[in-house]
Each structure stands twice: as structure tokens, then as C-alpha cells.
C-alpha atoms as a PDB file:
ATOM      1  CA  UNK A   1     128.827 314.526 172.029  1.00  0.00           C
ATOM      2  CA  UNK A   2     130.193 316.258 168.874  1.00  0.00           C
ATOM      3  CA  UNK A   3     133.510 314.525 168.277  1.00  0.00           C
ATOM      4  CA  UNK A   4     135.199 311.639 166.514  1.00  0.00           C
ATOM      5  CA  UNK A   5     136.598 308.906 167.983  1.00  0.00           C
ATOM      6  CA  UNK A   6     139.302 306.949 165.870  1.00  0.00           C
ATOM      7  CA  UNK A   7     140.141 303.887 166.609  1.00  0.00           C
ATOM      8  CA  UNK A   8     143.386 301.842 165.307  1.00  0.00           C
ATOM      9  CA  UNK A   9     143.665 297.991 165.555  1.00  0.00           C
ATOM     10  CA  UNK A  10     147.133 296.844 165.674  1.00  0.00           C
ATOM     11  CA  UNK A  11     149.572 293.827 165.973  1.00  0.00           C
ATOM     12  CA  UNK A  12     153.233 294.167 165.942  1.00  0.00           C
ATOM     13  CA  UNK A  13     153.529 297.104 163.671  1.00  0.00           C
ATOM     14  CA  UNK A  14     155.579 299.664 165.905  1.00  0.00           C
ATOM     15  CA  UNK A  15     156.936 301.737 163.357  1.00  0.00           C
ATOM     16  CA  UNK A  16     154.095 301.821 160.496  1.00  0.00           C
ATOM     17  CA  UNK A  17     151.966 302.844 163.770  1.00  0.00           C
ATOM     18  CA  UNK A  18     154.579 305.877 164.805  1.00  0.00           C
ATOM     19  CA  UNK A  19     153.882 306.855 161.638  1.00  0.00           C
ATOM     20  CA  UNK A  20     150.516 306.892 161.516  1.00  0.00           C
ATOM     21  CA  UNK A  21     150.040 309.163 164.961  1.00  0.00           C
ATOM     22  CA  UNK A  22     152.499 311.553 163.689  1.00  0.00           C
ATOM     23  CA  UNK A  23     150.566 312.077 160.928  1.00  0.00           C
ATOM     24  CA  UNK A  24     147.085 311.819 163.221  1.00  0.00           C
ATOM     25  CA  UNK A  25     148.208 314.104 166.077  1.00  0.00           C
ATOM     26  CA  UNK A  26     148.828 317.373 163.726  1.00  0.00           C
ATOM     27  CA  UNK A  27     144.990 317.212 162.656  1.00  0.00           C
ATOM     28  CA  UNK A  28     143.496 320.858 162.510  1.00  0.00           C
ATOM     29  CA  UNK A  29     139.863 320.116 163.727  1.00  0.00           C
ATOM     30  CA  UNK A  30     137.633 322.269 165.778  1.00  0.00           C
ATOM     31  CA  UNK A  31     135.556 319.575 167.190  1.00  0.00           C
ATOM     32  CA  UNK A  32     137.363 317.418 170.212  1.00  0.00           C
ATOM     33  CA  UNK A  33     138.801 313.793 169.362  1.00  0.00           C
ATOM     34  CA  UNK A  34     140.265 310.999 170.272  1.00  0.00           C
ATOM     35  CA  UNK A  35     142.877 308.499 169.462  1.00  0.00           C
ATOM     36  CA  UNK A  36     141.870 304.827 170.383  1.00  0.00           C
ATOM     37  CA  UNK A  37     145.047 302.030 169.645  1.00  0.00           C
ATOM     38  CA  UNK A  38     143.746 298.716 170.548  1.00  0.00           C
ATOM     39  CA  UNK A  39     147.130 296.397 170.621  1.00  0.00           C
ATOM     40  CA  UNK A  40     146.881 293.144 170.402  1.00  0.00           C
ATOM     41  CA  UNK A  41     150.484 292.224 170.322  1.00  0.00           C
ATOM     42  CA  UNK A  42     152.049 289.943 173.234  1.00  0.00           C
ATOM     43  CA  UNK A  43     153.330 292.806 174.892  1.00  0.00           C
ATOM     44  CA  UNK A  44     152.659 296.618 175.500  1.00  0.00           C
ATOM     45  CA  UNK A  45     154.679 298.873 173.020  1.00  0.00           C
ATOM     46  CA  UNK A  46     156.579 301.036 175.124  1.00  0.00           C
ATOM     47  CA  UNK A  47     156.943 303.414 172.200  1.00  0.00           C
ATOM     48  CA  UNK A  48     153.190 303.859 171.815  1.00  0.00           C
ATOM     49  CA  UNK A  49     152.712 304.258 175.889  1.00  0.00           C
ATOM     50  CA  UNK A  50     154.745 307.144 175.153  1.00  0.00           C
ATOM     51  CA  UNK A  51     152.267 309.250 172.696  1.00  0.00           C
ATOM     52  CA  UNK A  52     149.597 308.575 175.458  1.00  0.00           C
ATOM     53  CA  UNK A  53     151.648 310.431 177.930  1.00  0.00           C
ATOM     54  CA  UNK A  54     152.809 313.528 175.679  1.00  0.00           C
ATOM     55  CA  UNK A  55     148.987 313.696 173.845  1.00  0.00           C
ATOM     56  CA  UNK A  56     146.233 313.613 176.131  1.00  0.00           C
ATOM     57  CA  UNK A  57     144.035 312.282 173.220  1.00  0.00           C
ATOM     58  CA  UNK A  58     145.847 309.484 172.760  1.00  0.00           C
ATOM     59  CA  UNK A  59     144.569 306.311 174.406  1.00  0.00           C
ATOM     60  CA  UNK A  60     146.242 303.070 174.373  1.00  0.00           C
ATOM     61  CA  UNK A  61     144.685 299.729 175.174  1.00  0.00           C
ATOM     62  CA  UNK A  62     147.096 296.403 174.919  1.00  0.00           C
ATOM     63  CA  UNK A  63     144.526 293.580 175.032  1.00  0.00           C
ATOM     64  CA  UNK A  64     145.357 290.053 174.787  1.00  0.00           C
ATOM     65  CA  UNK A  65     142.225 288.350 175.866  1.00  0.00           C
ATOM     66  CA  UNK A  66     141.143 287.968 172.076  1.00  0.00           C
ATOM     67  CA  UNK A  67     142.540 288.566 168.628  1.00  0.00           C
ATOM     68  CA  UNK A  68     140.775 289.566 165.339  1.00  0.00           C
ATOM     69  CA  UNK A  69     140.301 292.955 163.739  1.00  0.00           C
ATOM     70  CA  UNK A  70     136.502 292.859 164.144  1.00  0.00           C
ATOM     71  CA  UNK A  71     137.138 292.123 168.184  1.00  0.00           C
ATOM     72  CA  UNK A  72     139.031 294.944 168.364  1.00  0.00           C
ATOM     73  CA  UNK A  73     137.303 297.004 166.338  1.00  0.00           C
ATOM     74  CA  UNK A  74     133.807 296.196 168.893  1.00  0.00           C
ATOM     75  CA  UNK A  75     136.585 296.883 171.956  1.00  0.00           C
ATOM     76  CA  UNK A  76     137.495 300.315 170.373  1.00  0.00           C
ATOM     77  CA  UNK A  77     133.919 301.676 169.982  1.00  0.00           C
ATOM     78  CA  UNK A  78     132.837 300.488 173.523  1.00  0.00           C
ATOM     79  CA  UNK A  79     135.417 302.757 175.216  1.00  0.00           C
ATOM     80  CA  UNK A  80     134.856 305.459 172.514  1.00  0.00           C
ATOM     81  CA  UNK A  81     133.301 308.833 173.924  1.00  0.00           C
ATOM     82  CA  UNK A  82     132.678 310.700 170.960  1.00  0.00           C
ATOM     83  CA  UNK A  83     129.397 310.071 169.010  1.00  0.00           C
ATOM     84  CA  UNK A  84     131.268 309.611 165.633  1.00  0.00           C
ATOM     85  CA  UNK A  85     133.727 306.719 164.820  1.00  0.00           C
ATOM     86  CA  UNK A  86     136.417 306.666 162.461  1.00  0.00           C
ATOM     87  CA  UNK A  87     138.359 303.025 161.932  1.00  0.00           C
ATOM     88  CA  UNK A  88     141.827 303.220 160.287  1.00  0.00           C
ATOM     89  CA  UNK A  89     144.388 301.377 159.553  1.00  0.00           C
ATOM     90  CA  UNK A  90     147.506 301.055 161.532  1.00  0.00           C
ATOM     91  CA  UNK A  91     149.530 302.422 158.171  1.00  0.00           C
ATOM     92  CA  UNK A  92     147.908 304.658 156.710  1.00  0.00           C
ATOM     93  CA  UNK A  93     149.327 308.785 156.299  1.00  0.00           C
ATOM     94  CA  UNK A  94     147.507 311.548 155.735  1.00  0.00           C
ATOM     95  CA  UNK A  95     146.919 315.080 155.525  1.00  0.00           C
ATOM     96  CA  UNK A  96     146.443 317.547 158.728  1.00  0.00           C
ATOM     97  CA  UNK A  97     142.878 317.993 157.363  1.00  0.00           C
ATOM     98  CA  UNK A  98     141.407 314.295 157.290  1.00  0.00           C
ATOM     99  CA  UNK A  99     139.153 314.530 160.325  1.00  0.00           C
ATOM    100  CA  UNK A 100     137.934 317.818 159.157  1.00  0.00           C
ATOM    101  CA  UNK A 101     136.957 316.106 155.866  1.00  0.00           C
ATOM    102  CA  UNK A 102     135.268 313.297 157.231  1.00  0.00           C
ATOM    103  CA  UNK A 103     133.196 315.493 159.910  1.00  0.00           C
ATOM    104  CA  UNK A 104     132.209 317.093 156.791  1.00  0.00           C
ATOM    105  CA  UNK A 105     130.323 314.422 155.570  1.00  0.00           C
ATOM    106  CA  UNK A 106     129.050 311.983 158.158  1.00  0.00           C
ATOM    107  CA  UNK A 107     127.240 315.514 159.614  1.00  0.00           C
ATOM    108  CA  UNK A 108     125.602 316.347 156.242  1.00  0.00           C
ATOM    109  CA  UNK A 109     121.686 315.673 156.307  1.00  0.00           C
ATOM    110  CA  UNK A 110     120.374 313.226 153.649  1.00  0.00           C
ATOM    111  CA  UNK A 111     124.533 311.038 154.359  1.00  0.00           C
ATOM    112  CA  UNK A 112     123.745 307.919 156.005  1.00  0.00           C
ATOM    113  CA  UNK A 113     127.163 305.979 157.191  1.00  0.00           C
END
């Protein structure tokens, strides 16, 4: 399905997080996507749980069975729906237009990603 899936490891990192999905949810895209936070903290981030209810996009899965950013990288992509995947950072900020500019690309014949 024409999409993108992104999918944000995280540990303890509440507020460099909140930033990032302020900066995520205002993306202008006309393809559907999703937001995948895989938390691997010791306990669930209240302030997180709260994007997921105001932003139906937003998913938020607090795991504690493992820890490692390639584990929860694998856990992110197995409960992804869309056929594209897009791994950030849980600090990054960015323009409205960064999904746009990566759909650009990964769809372009002759790119392989």
C-alpha cells in the first residue's frame, strides 16, 4: 500500500521526542502515513500516550521484553502497514515537507534503497 511508515526508537527521551512529533505531525503529504514510537523505557510515557489519542497516525508501542536499536527497529517494521519505511531518530526536526521529499525518491525508477 502506497504510504510510509516511520518508525522512532526511543529510551527516556520525553522531551527531544515531543519535539520530534510536533515537527512530524504537521507533514503536508498526499499519500497516508504512519507514526510508529517503539519505547523501550521502564515505563509508558504518559506524554507520548497522549499524541496517540489526539493523532490517529500516531502509534505507540512501550516494549520492555528486549532493548537495542536494531530490536526495535525489526519490532517497528513488523507492525508497519505501509509498504515504505522511514527510521528516524528520536531528535531530529524538520521541515513540514520531509516525507514528501523522501516519497520522492524511494518511488523514482532506477533508486534502489
Amino acid at each position: 500500500m502506497n504510504g510510509i511508515s516511520v518508525i522512532i526508537p526511543t529510551l527516556n527521551r520525553t522531551d527531544f521526542l515531543k519535539q520530534t512529533l510536533d515537527c512530524l505531525v504537521k507533514q503536508v503529504f498526499e499519500y497516508p502515513f504512519e507514526i510508529l514510537i517503539v519505547d523501550q523505557s521502564d515505563k509508558e510515557d504518559k506524554q507520548i500516550l497522549e499524541y496517540q489519542k489526539q493523532y490517529s497516525f500516531v502509534r505507540y508501542y512501550h516494549v520492555t521484553s528486549f532493548r537495542g536499536l536494531p530490536e526495535a527497529r525489526n519490532f517497528g517494521w513488523q507492525h508497519a502497514k505501509y509498504d515504505y519505511i522511514l527510521y528516524l531518530d528520536d531528535d531530529i526536526t524538520c521541515e513540514n515537507n520531509l516525507l514528501k521529499e523522501h516519497y520522492q525518491y524511494i518511488t523514482e525508477s532506477g533508486i534502489g534503497i
